[in-house]
Protein backbone atom coordinates (compact mmCIF):
# COMPACT_ATOMS: atom_id res chain seq x y z
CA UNK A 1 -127.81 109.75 237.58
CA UNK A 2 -126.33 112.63 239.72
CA UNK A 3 -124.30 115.42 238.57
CA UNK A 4 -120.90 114.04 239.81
CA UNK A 5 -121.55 110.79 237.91
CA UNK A 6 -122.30 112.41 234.79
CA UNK A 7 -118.87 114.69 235.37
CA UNK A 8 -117.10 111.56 236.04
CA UNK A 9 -118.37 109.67 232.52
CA UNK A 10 -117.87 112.80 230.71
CA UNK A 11 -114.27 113.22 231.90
CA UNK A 12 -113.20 108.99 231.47
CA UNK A 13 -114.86 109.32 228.14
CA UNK A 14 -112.91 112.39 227.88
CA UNK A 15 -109.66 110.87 228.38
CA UNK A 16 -110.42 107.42 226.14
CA UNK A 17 -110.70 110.23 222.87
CA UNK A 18 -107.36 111.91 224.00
CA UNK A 19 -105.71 108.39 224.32
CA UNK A 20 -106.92 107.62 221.26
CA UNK A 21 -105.92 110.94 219.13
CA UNK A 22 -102.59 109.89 220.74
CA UNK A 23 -102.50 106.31 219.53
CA UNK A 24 -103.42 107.19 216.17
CA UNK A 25 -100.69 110.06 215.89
CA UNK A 26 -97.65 107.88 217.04
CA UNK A 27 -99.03 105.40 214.86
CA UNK A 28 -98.96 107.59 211.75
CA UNK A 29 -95.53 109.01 212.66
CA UNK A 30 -94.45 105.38 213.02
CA UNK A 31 -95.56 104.47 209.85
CA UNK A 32 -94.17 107.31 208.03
CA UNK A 33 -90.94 107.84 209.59
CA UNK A 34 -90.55 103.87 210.77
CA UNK A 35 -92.75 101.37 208.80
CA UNK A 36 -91.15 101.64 205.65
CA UNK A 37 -87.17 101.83 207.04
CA UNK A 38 -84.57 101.39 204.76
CA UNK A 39 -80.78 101.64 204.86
CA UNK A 40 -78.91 103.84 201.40
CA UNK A 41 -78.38 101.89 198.66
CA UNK A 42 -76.94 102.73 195.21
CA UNK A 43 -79.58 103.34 193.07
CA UNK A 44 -81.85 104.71 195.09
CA UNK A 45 -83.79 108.26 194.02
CA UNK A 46 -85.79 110.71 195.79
CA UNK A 47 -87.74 113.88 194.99
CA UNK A 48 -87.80 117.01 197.07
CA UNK A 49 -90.55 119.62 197.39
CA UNK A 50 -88.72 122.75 198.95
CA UNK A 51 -90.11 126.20 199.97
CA UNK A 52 -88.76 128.89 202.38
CA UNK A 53 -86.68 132.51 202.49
CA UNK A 54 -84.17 133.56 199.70
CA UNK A 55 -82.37 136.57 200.27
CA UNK A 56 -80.47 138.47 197.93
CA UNK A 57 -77.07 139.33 200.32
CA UNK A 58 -75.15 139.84 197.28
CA UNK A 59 -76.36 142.73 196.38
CA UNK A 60 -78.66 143.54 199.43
CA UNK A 61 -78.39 147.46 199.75
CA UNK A 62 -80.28 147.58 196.03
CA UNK A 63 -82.31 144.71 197.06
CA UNK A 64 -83.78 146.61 200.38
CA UNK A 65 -83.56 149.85 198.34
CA UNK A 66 -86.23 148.58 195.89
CA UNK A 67 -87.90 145.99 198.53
CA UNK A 68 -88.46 148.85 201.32
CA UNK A 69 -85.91 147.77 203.82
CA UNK A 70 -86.09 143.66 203.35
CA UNK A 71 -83.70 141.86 200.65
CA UNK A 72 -85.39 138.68 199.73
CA UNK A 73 -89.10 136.95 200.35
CA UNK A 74 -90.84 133.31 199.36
CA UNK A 75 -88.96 130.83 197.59
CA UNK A 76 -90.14 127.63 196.34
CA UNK A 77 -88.63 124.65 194.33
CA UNK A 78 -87.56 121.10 194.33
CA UNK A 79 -84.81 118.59 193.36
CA UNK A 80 -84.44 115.00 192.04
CA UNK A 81 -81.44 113.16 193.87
CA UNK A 82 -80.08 110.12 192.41
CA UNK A 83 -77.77 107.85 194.87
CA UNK A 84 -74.64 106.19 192.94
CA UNK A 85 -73.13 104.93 196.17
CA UNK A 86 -74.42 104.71 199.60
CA UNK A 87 -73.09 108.55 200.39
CA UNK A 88 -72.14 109.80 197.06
CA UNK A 89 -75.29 111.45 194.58
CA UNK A 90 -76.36 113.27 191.68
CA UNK A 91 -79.53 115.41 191.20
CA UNK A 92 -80.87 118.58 189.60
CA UNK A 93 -82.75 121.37 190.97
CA UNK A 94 -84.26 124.36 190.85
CA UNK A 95 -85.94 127.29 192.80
CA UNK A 96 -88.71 130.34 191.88
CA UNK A 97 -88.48 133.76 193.48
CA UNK A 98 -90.34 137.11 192.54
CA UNK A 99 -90.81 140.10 194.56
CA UNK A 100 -92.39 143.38 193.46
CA UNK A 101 -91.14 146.72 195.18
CA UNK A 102 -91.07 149.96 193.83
CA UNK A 103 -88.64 152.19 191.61
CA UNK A 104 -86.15 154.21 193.99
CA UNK A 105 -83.32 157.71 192.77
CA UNK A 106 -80.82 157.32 194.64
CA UNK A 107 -78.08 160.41 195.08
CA UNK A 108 -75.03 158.31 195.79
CA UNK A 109 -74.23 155.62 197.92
CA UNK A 110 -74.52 157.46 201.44
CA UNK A 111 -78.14 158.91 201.02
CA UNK A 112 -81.52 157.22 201.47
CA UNK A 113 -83.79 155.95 198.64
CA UNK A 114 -86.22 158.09 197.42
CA UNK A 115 -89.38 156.00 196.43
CA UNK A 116 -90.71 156.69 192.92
CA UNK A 117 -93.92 154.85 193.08
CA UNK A 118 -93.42 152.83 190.24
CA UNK A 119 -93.48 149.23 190.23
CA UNK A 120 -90.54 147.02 189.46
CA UNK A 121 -90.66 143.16 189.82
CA UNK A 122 -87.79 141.00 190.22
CA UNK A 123 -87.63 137.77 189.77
CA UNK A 124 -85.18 134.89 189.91
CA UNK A 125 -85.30 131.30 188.56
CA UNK A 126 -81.50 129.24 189.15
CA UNK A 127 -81.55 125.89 187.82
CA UNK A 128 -78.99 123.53 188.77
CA UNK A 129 -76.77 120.16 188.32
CA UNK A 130 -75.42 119.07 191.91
CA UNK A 131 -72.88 116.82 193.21
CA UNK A 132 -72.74 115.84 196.97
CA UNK A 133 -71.89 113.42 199.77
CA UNK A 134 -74.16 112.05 202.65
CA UNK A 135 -72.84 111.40 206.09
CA UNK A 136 -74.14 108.67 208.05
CA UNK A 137 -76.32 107.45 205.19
CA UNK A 138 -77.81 104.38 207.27
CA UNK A 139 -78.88 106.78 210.18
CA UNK A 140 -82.01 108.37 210.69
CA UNK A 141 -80.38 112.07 210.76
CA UNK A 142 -78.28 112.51 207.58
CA UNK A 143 -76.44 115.74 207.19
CA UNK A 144 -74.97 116.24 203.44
CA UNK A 145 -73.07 118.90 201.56
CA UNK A 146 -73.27 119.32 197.70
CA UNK A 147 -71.69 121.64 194.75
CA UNK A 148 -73.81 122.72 192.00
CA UNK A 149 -73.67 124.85 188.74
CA UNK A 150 -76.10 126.10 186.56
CA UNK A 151 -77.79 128.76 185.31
CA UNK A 152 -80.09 131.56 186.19
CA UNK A 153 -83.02 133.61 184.39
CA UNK A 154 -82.96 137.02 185.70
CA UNK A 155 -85.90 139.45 184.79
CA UNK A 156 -86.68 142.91 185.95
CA UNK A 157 -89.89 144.25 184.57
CA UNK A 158 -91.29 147.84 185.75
CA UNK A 159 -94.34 150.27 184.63
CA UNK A 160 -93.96 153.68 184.13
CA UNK A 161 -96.64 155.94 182.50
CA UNK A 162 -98.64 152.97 182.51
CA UNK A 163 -95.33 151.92 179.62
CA UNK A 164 -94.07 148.36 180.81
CA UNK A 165 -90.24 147.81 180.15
CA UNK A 166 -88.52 144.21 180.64
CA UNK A 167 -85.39 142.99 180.60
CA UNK A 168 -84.28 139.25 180.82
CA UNK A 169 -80.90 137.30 180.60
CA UNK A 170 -79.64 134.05 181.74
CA UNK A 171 -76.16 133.78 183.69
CA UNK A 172 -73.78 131.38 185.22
CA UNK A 173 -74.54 130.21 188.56
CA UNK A 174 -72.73 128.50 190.89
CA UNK A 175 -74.24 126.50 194.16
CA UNK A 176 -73.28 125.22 197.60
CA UNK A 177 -75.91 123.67 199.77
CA UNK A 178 -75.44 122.26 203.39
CA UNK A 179 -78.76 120.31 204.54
CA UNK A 180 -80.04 117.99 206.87
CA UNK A 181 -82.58 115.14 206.60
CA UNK A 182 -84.47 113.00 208.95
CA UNK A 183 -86.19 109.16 208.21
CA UNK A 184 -85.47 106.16 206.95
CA UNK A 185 -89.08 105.48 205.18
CA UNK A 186 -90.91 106.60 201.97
CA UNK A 187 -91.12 110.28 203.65
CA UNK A 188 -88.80 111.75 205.03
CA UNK A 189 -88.49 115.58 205.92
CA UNK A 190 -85.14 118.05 206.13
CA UNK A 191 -83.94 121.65 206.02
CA UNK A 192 -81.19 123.18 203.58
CA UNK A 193 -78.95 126.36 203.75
CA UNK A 194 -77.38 127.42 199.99
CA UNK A 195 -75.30 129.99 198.99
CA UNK A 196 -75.81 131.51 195.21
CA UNK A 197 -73.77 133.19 193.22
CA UNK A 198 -74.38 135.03 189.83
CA UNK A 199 -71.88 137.01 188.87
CA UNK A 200 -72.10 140.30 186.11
CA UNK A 201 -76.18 140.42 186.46
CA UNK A 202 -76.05 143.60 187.47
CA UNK A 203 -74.41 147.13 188.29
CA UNK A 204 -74.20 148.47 184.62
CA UNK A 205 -76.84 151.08 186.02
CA UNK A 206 -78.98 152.38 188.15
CA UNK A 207 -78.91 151.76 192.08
CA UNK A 208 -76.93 148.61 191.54
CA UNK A 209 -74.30 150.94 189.95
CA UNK A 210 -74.13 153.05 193.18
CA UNK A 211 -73.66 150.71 195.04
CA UNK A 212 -71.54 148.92 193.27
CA UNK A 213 -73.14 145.43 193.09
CA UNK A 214 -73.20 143.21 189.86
CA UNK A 215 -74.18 139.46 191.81
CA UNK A 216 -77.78 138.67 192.12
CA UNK A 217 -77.12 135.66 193.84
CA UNK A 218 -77.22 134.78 198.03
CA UNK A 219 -78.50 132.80 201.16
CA UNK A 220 -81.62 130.69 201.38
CA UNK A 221 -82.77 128.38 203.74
CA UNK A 222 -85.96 125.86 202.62
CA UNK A 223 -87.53 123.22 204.60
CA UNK A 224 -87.98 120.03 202.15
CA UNK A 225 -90.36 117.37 202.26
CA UNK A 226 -88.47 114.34 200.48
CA UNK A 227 -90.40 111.67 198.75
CA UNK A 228 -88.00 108.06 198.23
CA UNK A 229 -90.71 105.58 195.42
């Protein structure tokens, strides 16, 4: 068999894999997103696995002050949704963040952070009751809005002298999410935007004081991979 022959075979056989690949993606996506399609219904649950960006804009000049010039990182989380009506649900969440930065003196409010080299680790943990309403509920692409209220565990924790020092308390929260989801089957992915606040965390001392910032709270933005039994 001649060069060009063998080219030729190589090339059809070549094409019948990519066919294929494609055939079996649509088909997966199909039986994800279309297989199992289902209108709302009252009574329906879901559960949520969430992770993205939380940012703490409340009080973002002591946030970048401590995190070097960023005020948030990685959060992570997830919700449980139940559906009373075809638009109107319940459901309780909850989200994990903790960043480590470093110590900072700061003069006043117009002068830069000096770093101190010690560590000091935030972290945040809001957990949440939610109300909400779903437009379009028996369309593929369902955008929803929900209130929430809650509280959150605040901890900073620093080493100095190789001495660590904690502090913890648990505030008031209050919630408001704007999302977006897409399918009608048993998975079904989306993307949320909420807005935190926890008043009186903060700004008894140090750079928070300064600056004159007492809310921990602020924006995040998760994608969510929803799960409907």
């Amino acid at each position: 068999m001649n060069r060009a022959v063998i080219v030729e075979l190589g090339g059809a056989r070549s094409a019948r894999v990519n066919r294929a690949a494609l055939a079996s993606i649509f088909l997966a996506t199909g039986l994800v997103f279309a297989g199992g399609a289902r209108g709302a219904a009252a009574g329906e649950f879901d559960v949520s696995l969430e992770g993205g960006y939380f940012g703490m804009t409340n009080s973002s000049k002591s946030a970048k002050a401590i995190f070097d010039g960023t005020s948030g990182g990685f959060t992570g989380g997830g919700s449980i949704r139940y559906v009373l009506a075809r638009s109107f649900f319940l459901g309780v969440g909850g989200h994990y963040f903790k960043r480590t930065g470093e110590r900072v003196f700061l003069a006043d409010a117009t002068s830069t952070p000096f770093r101190l080299g010690h560590p000091l680790t935030i972290r945040e943990v809001p957990v949440y009751g939610m109300v909400g309403w779903r437009f379009l509920p028996d369309s593929r692409f369902v955008p929803y809005l929900a209130l929430g209220a809650g509280s959150t565990s605040f901890q900073e924790k620093s080493v100095v002298g190789g001495i660590e020092e904690s502090q913890r308390q648990s505030k008031f929260s209050g919630h408001f999410m704007a999302g977006v989801e897409w399918g009608r089957g048993v998975v079904r992915l989306g993307a949320e935007f909420m807005y935190t606040t926890v008043p009186d965390t903060i700004g008894v001392d140090g750079v928070s004081k300064i600056y004159g910032e007492k809310d921990v709270g602020g924006l995040s933005f998760v994608g969510k991979i929803v799960l409907v039994p």
